[in-house]
Every structure is written in structure tokens, then in C-alpha cells.
PDB file of N, CA and C in Angstrom:
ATOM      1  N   UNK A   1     -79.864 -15.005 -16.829  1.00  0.00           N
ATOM      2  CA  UNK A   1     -79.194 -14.597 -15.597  1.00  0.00           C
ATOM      3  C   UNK A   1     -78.210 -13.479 -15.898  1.00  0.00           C
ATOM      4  N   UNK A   2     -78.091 -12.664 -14.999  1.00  0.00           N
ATOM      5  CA  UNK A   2     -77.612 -11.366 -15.231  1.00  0.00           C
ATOM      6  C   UNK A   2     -75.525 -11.495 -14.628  1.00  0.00           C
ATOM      7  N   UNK A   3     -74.581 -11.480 -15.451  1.00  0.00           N
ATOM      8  CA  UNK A   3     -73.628 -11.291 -14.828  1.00  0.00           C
ATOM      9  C   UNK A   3     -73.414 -10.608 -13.851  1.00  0.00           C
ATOM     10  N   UNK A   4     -73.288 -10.684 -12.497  1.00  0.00           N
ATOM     11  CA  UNK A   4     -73.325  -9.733 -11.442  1.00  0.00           C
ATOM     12  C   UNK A   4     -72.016 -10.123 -10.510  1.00  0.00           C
ATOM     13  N   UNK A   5     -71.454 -11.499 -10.376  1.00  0.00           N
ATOM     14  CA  UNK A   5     -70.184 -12.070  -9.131  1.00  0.00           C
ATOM     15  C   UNK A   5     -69.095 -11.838 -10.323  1.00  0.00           C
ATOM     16  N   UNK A   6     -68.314 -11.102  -9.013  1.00  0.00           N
ATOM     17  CA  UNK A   6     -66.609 -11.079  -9.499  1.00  0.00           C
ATOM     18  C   UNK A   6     -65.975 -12.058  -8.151  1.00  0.00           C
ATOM     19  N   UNK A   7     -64.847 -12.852  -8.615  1.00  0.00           N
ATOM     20  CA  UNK A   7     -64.208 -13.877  -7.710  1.00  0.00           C
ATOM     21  C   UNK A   7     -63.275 -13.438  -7.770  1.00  0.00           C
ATOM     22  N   UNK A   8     -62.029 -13.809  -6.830  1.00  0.00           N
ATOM     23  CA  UNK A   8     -61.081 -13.448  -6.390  1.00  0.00           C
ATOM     24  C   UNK A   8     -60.263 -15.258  -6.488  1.00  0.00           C
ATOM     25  N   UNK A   9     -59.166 -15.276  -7.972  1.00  0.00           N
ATOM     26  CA  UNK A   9     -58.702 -16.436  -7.914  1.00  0.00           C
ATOM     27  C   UNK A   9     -57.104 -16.404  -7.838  1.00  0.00           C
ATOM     28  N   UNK A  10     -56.272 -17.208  -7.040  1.00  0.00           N
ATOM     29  CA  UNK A  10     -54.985 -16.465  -7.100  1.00  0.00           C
ATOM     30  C   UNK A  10     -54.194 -15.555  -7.412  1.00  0.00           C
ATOM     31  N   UNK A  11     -55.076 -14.333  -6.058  1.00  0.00           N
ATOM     32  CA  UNK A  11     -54.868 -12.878  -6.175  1.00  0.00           C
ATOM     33  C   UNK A  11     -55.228 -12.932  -7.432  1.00  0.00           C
ATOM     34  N   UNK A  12     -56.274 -13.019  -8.345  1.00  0.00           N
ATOM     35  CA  UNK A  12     -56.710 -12.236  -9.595  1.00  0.00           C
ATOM     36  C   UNK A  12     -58.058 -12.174  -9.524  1.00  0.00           C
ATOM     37  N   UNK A  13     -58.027 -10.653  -9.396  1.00  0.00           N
ATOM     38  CA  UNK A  13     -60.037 -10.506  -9.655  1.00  0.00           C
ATOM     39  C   UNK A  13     -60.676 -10.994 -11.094  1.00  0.00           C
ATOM     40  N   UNK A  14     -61.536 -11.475 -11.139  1.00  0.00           N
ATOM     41  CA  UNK A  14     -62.361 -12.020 -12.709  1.00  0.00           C
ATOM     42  C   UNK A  14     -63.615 -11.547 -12.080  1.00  0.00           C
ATOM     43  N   UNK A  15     -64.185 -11.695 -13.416  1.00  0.00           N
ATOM     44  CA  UNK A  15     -65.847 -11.313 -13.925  1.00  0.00           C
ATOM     45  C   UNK A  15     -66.417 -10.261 -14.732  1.00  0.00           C
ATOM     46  N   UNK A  16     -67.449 -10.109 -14.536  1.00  0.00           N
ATOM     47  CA  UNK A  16     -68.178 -10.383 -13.808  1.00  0.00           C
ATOM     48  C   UNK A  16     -69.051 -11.973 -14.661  1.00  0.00           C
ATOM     49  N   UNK A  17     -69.496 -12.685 -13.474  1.00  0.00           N
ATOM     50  CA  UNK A  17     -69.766 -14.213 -14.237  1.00  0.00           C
ATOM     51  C   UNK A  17     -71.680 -13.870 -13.296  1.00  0.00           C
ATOM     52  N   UNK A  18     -72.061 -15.089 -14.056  1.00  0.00           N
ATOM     53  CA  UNK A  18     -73.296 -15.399 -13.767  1.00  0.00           C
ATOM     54  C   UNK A  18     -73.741 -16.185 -12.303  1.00  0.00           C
ATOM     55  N   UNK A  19     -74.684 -16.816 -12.263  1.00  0.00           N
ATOM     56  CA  UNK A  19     -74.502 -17.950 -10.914  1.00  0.00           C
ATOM     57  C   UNK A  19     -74.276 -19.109 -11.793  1.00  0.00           C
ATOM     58  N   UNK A  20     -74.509 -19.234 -12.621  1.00  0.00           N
ATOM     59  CA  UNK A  20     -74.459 -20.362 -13.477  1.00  0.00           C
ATOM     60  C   UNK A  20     -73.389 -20.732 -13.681  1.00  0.00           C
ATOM     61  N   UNK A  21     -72.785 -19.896 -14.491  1.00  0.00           N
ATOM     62  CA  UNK A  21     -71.162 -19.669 -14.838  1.00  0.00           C
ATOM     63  C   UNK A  21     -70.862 -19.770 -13.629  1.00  0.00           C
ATOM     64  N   UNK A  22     -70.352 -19.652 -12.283  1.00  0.00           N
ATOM     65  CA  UNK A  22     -69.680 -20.330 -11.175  1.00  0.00           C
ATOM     66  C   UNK A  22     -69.857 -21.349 -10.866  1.00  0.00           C
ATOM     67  N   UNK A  23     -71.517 -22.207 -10.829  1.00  0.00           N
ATOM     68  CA  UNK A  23     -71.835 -23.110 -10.610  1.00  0.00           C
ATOM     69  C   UNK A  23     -70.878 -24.360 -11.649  1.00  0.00           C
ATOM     70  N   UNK A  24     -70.533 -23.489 -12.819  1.00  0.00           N
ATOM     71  CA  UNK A  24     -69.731 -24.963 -13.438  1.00  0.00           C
ATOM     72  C   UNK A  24     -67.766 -24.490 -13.118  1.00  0.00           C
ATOM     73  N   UNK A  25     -67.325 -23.466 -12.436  1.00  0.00           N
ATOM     74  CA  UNK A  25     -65.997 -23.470 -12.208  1.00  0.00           C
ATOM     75  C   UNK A  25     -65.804 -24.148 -10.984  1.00  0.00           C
ATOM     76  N   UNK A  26     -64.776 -25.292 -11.234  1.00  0.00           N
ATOM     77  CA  UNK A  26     -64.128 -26.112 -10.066  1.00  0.00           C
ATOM     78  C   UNK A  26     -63.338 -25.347  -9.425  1.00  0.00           C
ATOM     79  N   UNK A  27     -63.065 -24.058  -9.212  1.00  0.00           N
ATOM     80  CA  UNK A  27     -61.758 -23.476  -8.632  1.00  0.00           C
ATOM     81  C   UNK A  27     -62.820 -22.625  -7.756  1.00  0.00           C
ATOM     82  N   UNK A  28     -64.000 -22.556  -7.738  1.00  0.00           N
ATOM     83  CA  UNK A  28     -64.573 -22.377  -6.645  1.00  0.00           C
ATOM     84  C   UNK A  28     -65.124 -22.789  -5.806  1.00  0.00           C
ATOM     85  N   UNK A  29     -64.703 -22.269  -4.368  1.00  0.00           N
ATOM     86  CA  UNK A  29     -64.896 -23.088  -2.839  1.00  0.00           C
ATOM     87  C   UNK A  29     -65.506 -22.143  -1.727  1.00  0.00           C
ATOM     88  N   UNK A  30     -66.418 -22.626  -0.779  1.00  0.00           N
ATOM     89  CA  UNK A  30     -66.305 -21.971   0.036  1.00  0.00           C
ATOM     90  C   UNK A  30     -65.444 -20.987   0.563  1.00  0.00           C
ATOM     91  N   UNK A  31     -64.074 -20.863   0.485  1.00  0.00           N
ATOM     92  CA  UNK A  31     -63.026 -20.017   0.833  1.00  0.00           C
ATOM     93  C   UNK A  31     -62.658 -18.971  -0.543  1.00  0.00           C
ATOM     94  N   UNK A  32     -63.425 -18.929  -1.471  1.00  0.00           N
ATOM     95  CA  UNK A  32     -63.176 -18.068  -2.596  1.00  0.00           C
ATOM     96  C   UNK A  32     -63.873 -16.586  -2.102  1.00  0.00           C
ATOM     97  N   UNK A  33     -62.790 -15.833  -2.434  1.00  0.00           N
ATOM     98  CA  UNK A  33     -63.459 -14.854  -1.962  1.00  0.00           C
ATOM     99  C   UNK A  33     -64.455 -13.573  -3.345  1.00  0.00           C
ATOM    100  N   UNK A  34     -65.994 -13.715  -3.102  1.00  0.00           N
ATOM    101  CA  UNK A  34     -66.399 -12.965  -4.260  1.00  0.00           C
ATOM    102  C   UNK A  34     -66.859 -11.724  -3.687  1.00  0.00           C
ATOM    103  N   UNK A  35     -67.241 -10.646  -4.793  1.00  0.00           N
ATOM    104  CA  UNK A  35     -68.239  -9.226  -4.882  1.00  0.00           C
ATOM    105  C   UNK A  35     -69.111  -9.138  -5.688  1.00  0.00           C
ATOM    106  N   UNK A  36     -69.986  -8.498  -5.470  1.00  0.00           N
ATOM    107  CA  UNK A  36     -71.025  -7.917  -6.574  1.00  0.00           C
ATOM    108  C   UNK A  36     -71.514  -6.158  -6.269  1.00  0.00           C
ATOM    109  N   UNK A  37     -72.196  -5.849  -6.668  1.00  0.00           N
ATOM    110  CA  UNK A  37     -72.652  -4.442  -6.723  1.00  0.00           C
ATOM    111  C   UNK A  37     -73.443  -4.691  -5.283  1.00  0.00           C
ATOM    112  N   UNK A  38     -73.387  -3.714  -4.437  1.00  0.00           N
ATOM    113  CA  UNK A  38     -74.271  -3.950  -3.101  1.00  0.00           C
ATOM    114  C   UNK A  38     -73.421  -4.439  -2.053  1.00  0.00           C
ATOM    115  N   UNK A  39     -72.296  -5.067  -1.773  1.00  0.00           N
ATOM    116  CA  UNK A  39     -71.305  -5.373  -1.402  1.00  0.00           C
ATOM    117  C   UNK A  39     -70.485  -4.469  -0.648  1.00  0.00           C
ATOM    118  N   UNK A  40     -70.193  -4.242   0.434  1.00  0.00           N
ATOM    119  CA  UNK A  40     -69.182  -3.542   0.815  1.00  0.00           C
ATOM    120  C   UNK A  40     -67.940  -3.802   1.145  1.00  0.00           C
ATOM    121  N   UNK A  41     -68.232  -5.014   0.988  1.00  0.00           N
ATOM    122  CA  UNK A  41     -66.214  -5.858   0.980  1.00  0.00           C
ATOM    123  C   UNK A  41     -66.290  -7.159   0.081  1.00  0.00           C
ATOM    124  N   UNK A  42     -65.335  -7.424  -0.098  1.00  0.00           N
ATOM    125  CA  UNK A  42     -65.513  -9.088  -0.887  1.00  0.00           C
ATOM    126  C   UNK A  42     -65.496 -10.201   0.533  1.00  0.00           C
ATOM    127  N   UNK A  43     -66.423 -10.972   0.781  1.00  0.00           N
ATOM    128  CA  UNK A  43     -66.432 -12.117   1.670  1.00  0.00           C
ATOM    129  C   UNK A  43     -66.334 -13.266   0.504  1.00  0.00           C
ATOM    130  N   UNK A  44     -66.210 -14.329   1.698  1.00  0.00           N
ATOM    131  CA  UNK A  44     -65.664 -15.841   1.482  1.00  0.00           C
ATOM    132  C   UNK A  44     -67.524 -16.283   0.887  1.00  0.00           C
ATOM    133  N   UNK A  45     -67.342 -16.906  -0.430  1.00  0.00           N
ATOM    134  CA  UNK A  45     -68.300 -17.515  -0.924  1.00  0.00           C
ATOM    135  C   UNK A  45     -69.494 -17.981  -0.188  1.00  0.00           C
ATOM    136  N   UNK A  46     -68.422 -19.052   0.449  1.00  0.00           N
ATOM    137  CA  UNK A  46     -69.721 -19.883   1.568  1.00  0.00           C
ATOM    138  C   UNK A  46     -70.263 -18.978   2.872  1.00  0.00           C
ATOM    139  N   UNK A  47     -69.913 -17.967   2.929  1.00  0.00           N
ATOM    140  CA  UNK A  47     -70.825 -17.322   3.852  1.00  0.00           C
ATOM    141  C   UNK A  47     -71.748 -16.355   3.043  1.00  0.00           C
ATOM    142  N   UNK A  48     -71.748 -16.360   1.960  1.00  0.00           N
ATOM    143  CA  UNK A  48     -73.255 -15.623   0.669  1.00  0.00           C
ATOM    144  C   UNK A  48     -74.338 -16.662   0.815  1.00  0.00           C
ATOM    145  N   UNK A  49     -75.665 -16.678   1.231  1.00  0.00           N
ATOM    146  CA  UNK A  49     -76.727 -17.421   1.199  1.00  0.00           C
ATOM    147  C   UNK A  49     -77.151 -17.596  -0.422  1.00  0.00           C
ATOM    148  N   UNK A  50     -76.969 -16.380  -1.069  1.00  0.00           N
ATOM    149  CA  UNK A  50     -77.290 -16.899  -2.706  1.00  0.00           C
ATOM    150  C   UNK A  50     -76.465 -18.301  -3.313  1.00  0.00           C
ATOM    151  N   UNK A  51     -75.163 -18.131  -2.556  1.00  0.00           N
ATOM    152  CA  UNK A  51     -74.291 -18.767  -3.530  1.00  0.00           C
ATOM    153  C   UNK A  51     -73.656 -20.759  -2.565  1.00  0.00           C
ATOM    154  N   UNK A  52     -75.058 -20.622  -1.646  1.00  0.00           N
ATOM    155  CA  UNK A  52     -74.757 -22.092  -0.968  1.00  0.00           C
ATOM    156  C   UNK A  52     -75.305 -23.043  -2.045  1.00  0.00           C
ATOM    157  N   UNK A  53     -76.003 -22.969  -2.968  1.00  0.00           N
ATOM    158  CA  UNK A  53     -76.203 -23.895  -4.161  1.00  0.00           C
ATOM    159  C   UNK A  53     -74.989 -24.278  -4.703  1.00  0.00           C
ATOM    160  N   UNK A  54     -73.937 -23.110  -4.912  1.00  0.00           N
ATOM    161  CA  UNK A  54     -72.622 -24.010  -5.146  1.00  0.00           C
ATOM    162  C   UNK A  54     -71.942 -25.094  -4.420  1.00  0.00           C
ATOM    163  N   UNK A  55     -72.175 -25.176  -3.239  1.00  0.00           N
ATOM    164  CA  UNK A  55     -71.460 -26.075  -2.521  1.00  0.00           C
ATOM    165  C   UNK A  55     -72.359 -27.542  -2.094  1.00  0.00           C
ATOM    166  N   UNK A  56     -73.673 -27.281  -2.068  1.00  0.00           N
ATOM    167  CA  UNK A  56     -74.408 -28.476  -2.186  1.00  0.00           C
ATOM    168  C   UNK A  56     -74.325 -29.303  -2.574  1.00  0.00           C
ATOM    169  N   UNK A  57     -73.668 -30.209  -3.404  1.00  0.00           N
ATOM    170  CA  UNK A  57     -73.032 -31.278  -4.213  1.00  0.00           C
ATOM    171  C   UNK A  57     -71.751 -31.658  -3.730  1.00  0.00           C
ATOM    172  N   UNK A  58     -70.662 -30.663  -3.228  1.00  0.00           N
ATOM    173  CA  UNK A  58     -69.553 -31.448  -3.223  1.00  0.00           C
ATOM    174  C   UNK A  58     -68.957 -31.592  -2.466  1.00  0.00           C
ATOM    175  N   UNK A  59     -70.094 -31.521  -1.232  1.00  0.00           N
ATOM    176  CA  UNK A  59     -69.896 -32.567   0.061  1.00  0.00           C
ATOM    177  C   UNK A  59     -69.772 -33.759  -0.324  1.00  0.00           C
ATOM    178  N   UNK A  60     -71.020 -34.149  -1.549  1.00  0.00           N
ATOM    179  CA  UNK A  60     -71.031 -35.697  -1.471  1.00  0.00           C
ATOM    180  C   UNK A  60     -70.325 -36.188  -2.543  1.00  0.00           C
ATOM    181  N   UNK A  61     -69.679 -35.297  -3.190  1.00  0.00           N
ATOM    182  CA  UNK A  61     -68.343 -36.022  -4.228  1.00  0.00           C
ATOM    183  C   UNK A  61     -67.309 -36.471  -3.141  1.00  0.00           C
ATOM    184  N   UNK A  62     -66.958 -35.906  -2.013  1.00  0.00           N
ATOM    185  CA  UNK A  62     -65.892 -36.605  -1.514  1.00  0.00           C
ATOM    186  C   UNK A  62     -65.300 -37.498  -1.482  1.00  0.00           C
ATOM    187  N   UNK A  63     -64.465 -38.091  -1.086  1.00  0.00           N
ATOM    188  CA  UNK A  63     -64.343 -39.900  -1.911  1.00  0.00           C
ATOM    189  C   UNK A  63     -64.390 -40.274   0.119  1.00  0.00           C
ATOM    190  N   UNK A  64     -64.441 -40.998   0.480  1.00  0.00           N
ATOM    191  CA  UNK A  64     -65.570 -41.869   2.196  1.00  0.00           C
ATOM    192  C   UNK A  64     -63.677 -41.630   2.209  1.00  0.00           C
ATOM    193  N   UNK A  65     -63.371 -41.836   3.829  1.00  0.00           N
ATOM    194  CA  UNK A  65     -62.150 -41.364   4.152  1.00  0.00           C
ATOM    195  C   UNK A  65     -61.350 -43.268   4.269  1.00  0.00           C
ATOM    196  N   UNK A  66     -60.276 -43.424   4.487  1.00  0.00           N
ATOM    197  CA  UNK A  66     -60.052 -44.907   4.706  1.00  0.00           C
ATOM    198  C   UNK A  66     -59.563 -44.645   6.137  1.00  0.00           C
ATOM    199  N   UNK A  67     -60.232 -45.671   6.870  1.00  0.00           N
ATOM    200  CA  UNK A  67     -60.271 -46.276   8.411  1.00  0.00           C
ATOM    201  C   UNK A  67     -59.052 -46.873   8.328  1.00  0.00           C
ATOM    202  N   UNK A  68     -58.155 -46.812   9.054  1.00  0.00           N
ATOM    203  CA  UNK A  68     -57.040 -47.040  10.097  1.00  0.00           C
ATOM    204  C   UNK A  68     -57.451 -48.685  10.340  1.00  0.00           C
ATOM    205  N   UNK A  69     -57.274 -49.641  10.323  1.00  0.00           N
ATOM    206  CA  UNK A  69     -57.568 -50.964  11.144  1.00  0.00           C
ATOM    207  C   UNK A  69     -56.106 -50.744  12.412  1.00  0.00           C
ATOM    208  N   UNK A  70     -56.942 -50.932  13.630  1.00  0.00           N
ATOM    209  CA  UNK A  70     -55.800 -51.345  15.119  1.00  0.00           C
ATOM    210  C   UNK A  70     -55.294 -52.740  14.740  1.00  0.00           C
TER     211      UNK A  70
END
């Protein structure tokens, strides 16, 4: 896999990383904002169709929410 995504992590640009290499950083979220070559602005992760494989999983890590009993 070819390094091609730069991320945007508290105000600090990094990269360029792989898909792979993001796929194992926890500090990326839907709201991360990345670029690559072809790009004309940096957008928010989860709106890249390449890069919805990152987020596929950790819907279901969530931990179930706790119910309120009345």
C-alpha cells in the first residue's frame, strides 16, 4: 500500500500514512480531518468513501448505554 493520507491531529498535519497505518491509529474518527494528492481541501474522514472501513468496527466497540429505571 502506497503512503498517500495526511491527517490533521491537534492542529498538527502528519503523514503521509497508508490505509493500513490509519486503520490501526485510535486518534482517528470520523471528525478527523484528512488529504491526499487529488484533494482540493482536507474533509472530515467519515465523509471519504475509501476510508469508511475505518469506522466499521467501532460502532460495535461501544460499550450498550445504561437505561435509567423510573
Amino acid at each position: 500500500m502506497e503512503k498517500v493520507w495526511y491527517i490533521r491531529v491537534f492542529e498538527m498535519q502528519e503523514g503521509p500514512y497508508t490505509l493500513n497505518e490509519l486503520m490501526g491509529d485510535m486518534r482517528i474518527t470520523p471528525d478527523t480531518y484528512v488529504w491526499k494528492v487529488g484533494f482540493e481541501k482536507w474533509v472530515k474522514a467519515g465523509d471519504v468513501p475509501e476510508l469508511k472501513v475505518l469506522f466499521e468496527n467501532k460502532e460495535e466497540e461501544k460499550p450498550p448505554k445504561i437505561e435509567e429505571k423510573p
